[in-house]
Protein backbone atom coordinates (compact mmCIF):
# COMPACT_ATOMS: atom_id res chain seq x y z
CA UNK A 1 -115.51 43.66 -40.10
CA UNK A 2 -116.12 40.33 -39.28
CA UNK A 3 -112.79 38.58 -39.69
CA UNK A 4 -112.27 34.80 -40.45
CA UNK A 5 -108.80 33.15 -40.45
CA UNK A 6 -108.18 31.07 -43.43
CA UNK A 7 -105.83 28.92 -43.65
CA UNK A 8 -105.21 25.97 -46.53
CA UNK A 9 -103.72 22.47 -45.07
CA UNK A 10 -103.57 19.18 -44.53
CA UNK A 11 -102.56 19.36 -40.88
CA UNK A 12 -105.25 19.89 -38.67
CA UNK A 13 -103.24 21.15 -35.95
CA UNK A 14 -101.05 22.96 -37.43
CA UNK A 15 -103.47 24.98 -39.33
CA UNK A 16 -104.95 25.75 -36.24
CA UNK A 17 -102.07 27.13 -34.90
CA UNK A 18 -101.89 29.44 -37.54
CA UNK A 19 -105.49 30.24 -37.88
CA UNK A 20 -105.33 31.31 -34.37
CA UNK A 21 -102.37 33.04 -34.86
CA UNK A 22 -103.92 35.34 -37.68
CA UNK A 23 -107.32 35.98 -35.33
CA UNK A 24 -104.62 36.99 -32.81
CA UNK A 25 -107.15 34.93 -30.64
CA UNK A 26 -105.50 34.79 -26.75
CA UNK A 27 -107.09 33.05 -23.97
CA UNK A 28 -107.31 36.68 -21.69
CA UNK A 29 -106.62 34.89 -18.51
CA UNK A 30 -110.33 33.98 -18.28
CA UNK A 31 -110.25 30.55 -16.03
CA UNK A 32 -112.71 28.71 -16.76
CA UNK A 33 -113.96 27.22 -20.56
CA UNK A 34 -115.95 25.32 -22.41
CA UNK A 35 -115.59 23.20 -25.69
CA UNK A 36 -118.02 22.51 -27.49
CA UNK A 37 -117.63 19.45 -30.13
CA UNK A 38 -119.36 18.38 -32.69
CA UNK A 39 -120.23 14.75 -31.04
CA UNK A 40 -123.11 13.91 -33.13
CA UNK A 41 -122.06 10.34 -33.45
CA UNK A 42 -118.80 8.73 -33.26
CA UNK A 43 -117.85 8.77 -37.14
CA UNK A 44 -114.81 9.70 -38.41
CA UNK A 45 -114.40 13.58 -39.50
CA UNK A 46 -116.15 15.48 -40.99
CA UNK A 47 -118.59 12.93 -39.22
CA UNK A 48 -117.64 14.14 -35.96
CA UNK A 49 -114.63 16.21 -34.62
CA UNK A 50 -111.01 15.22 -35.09
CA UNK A 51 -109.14 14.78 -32.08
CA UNK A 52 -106.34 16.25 -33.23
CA UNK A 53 -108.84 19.40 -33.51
CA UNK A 54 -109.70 19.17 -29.91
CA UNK A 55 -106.35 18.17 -28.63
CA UNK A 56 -104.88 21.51 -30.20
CA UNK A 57 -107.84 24.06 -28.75
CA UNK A 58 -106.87 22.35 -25.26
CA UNK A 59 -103.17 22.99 -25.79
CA UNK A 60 -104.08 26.51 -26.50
CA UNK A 61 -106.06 27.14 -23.73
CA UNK A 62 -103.75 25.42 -21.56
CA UNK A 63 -100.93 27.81 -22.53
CA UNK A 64 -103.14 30.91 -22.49
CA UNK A 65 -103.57 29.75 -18.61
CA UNK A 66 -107.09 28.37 -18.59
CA UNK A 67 -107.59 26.73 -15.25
CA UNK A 68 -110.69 24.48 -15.89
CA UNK A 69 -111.64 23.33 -18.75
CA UNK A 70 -115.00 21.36 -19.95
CA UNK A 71 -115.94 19.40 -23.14
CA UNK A 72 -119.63 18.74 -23.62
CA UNK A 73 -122.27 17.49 -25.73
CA UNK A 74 -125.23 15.65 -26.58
CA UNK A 75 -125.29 13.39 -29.85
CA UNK A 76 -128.26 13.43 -31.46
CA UNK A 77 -127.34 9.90 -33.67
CA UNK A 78 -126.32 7.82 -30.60
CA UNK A 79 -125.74 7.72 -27.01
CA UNK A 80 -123.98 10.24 -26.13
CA UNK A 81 -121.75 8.45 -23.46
CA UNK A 82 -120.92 5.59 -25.79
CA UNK A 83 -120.06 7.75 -28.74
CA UNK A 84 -117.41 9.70 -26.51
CA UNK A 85 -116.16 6.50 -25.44
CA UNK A 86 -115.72 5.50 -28.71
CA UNK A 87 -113.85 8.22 -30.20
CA UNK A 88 -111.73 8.18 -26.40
CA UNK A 89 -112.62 11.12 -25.43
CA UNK A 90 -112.33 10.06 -22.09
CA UNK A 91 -108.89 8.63 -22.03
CA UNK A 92 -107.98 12.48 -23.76
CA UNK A 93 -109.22 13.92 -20.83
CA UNK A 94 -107.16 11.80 -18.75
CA UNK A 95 -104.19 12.49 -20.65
CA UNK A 96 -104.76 16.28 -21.15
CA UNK A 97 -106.31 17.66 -17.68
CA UNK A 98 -109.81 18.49 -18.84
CA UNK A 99 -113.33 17.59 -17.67
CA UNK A 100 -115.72 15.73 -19.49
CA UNK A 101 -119.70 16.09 -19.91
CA UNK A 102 -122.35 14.27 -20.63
CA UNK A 103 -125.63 16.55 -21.31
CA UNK A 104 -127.92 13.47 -21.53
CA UNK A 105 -126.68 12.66 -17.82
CA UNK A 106 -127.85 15.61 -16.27
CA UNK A 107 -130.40 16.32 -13.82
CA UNK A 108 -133.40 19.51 -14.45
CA UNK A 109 -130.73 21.67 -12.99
CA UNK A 110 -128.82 21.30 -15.95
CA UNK A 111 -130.79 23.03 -18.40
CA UNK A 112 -131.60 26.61 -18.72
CA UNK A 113 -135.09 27.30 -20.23
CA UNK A 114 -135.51 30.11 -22.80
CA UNK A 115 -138.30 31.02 -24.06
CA UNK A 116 -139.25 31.76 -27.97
CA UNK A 117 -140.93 34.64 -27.99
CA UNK A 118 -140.81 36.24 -31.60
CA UNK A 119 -139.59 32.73 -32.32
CA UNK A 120 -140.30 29.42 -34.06
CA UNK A 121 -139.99 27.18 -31.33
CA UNK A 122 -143.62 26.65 -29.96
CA UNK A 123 -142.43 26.15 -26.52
CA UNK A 124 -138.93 27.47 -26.06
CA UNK A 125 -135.93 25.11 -25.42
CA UNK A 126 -133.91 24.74 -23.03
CA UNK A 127 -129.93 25.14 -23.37
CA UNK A 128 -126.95 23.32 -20.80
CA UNK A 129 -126.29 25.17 -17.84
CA UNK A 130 -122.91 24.77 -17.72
CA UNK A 131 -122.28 26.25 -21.19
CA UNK A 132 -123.93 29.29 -20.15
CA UNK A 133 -121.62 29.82 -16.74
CA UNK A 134 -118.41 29.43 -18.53
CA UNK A 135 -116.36 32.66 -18.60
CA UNK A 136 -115.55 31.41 -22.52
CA UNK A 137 -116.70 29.24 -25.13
CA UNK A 138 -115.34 27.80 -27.95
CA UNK A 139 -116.79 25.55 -30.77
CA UNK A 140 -115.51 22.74 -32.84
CA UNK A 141 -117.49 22.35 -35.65
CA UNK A 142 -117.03 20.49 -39.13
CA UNK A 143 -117.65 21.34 -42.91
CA UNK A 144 -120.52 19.23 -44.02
CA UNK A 145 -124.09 18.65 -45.71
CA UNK A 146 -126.93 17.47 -43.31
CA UNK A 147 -129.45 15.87 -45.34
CA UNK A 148 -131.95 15.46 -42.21
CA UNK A 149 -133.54 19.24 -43.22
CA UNK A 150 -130.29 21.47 -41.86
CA UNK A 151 -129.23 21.70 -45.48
CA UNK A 152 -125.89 22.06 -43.72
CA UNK A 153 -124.22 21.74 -40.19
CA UNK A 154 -121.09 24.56 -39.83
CA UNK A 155 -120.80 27.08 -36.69
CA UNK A 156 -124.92 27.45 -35.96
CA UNK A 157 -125.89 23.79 -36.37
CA UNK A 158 -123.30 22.18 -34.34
CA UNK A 159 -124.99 24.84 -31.49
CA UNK A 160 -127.78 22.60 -31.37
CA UNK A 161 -126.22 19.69 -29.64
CA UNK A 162 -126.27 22.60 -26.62
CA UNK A 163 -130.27 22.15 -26.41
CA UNK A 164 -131.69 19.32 -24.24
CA UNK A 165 -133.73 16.30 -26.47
CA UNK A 166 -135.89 16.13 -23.19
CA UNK A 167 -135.42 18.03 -19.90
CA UNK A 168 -136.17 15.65 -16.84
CA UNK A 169 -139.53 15.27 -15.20
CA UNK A 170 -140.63 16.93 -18.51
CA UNK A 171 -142.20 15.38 -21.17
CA UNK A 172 -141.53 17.56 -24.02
CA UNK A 173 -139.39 16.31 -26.77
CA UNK A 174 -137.70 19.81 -28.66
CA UNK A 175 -135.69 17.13 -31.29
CA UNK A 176 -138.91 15.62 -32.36
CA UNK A 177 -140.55 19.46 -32.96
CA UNK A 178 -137.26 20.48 -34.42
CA UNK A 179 -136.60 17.98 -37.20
CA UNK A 180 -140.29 18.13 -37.95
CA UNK A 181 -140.51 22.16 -38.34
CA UNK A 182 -140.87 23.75 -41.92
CA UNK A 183 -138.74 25.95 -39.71
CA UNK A 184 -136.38 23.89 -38.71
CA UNK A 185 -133.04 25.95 -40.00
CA UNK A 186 -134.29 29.27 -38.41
CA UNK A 187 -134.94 27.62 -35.57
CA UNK A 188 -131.35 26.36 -35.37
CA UNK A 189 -130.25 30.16 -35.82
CA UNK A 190 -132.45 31.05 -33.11
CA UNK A 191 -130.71 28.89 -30.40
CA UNK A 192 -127.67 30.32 -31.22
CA UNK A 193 -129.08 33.56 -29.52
CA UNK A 194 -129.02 31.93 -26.59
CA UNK A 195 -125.56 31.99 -25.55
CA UNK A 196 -121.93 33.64 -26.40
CA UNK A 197 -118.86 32.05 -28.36
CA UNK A 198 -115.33 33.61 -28.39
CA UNK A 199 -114.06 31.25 -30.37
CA UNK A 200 -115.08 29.07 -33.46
CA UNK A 201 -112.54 25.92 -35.50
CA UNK A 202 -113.93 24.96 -38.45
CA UNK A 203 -112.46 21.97 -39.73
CA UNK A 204 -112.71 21.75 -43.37
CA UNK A 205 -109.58 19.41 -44.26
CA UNK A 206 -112.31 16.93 -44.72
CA UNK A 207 -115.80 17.78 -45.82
CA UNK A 208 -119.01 16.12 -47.00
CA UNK A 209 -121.13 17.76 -49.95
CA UNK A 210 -123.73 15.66 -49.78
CA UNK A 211 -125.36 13.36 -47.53
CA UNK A 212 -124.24 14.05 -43.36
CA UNK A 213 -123.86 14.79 -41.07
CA UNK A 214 -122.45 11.58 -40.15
CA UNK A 215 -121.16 9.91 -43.67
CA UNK A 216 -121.55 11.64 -47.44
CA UNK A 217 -119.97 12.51 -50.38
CA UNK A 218 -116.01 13.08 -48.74
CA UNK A 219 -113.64 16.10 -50.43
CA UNK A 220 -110.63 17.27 -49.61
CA UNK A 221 -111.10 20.68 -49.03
CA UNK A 222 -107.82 21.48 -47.21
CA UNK A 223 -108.33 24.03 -45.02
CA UNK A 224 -108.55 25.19 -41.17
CA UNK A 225 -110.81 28.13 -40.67
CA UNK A 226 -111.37 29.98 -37.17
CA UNK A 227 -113.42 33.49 -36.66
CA UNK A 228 -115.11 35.06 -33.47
CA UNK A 229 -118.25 35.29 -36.02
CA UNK A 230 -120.53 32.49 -36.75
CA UNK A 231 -122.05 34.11 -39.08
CA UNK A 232 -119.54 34.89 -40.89
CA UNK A 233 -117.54 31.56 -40.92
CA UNK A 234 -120.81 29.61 -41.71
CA UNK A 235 -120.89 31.90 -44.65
CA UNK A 236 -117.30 31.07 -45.60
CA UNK A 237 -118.12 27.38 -45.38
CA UNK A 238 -121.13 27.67 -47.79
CA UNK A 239 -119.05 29.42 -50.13
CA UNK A 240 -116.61 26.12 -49.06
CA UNK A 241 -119.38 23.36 -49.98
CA UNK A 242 -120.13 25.47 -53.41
CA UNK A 243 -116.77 25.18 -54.65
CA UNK A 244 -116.25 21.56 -54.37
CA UNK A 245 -120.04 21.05 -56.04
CA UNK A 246 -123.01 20.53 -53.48
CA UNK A 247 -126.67 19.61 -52.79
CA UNK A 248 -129.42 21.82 -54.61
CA UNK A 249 -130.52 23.42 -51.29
CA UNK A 250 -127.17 24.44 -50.17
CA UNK A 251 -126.08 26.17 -53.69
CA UNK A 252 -129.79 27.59 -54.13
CA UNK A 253 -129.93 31.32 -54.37
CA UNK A 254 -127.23 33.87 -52.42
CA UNK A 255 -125.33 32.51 -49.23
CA UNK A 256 -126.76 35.11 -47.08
CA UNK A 257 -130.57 33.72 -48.15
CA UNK A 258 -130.06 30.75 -46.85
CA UNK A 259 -132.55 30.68 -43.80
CA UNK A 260 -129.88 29.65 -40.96
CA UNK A 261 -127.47 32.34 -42.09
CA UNK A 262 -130.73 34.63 -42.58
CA UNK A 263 -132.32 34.25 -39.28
CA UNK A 264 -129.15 34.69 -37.69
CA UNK A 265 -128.54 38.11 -39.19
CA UNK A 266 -131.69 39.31 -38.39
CA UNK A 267 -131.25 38.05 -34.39
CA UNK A 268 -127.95 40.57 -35.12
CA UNK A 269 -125.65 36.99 -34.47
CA UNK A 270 -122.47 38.79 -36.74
CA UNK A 271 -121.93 39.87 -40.21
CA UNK A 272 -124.90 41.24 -42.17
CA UNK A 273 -123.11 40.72 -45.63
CA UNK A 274 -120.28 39.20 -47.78
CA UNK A 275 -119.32 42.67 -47.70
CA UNK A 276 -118.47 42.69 -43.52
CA UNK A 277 -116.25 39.67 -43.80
CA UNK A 278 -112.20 39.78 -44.01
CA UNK A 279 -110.42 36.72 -45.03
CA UNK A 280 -107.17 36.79 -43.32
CA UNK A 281 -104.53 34.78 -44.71
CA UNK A 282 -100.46 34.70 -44.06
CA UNK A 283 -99.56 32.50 -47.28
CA UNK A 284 -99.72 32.36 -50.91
CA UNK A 285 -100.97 28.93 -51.30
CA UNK A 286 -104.05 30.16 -48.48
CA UNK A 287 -103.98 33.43 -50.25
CA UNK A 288 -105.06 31.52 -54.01
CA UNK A 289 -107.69 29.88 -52.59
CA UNK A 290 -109.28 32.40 -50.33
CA UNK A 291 -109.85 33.95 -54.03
CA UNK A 292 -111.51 31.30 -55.28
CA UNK A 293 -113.80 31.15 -52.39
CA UNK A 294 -114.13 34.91 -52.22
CA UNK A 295 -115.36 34.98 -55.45
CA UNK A 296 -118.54 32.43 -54.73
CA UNK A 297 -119.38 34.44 -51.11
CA UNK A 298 -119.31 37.98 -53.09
CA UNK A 299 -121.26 36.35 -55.88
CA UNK A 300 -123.49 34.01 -53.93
């Protein structure tokens, strides 16, 4: 079973306290990790991720003994540098003993090729190095529409601020093939395949049901999820933007049709099935809702 920690609140950190908590997630003395934001521009959540959000995963890996610790991404709606400096990411860093990257900045080296075989990228793409030597990995993503062809950006979208725009002394640009694909949302599941997370926050205090990824249609959704799976939390956070009243394409049909969540079960990413997912909860108020939401995943 493919558990995912649910947990309804306003308090962003607290809830992920607790979601952690009920994953019984621990840091395993592995040294050296990487965060993964959702960076995409330097909007305020859902637009892009709360600081509080990433202030509480460091404080976790801190005290799970976590000796190096890297935050990375590329935005895909602004410069990537500027956007981090914007939200002060880099004065966090400071204050909280982590390194900072800046995908955009770095050299060939940088990026790891893979190649699409079987796939729907018609030359491959090519992932960040450094991502791919960490010993874990874990993602910050957001609840949210994306009306730029995603349908939505949870767990597996937010992966593809991982893949390079351009790789230097290439000329190839995989963003301009990707958001001009029919297949654009299996192609996001597909890069997912390319790498390993321990570790996914979904912050859905704040959510957009239409529009994003970086302004829509706001809701308070009230909750804090975290799972191992992404699969199976991206499923959760359909069943999320469904309850609160969403876009056509994301409320079409059942939640494991839609083509992200569909690719990615047949690369074998996590849970096959509404029917391989466990909701944990530790309150009543979490415990009412997860209901709610259970109902539209097992339906949908």
């Amino acid at each position: 079973m493919a558990q995912v920690a649910f947990v309804k609140t306003k308090n962003r950190s607290a809830g992920i306290d607790r979601a952690l908590d009920l994953l019984g997630f621990e840091v395993d003395q592995r040294g050296h990790w990487f965060v993964k934001p959702n960076f995409n521009s330097a909007d305020r959540a859902p637009g892009s991720t709360h600081n509080d959000v990433l202030r509480t995963i460091i404080a976790c890996l801190k005290e799970g003994g976590a000796s190096r610790i890297v935050v990375g991404d590329r935005s895909g709606m602004g410069n990537t540098r500027t956007v981090m400096q914007q939200k002060n990411v880099f004065r966090l860093a400071e204050e909280l003993g982590f390194k900072t990257l800046v995908f955009d900045e770095m050299d060939a080296d940088g990026w790891q090729p893979f190649s699409s075989e079987n796939g729907h990228w018609q030359q491959g793409f090519a992932v960040a190095r450094p991502v791919l030597e960490a010993e874990g990995v874990i993602q910050a993503c957001c609840l949210k529409t994306h009306r730029y062809g995603g349908h939505f950006t949870l767990s597996l979208k937010n992966s593809v601020g991982l893949v390079a725009k351009t790789v230097p002394g290439e000329g190839y640009n995989y963003m301009s093939e990707l958001h001009s694909s029919p297949h654009q949302r299996r192609m996001i599941a597909e890069v997912n395949a390319a790498y390993d997370t321990d570790l996914v926050v979904l912050d859905g205090v704040e959510g957009f049901v239409e529009g994003g990824p970086a302004q829509g249609k706001r809701v308070d959704a009230d909750v804090i999820l975290a799972s191992r799976d992404r699969v199976a939390i991206d499923a959760v956070g359909v069943a999320l933007l469904r309850h609160y009243g969403t876009t056509p394409e994301v409320s079409r049909g059942k939640i494991f049709e839609q083509e992200q969540i569909a690719r990615a079960v047949e690369l074998g990413l996590g849970a096959a099935s509404p029917q391989e997912i466990e909701l944990l909860t530790g309150d009543a108020e979490s415990e009412a809702y997860t209901a709610k939401i259970r109902k539209i995943l097992d339906e949908g």
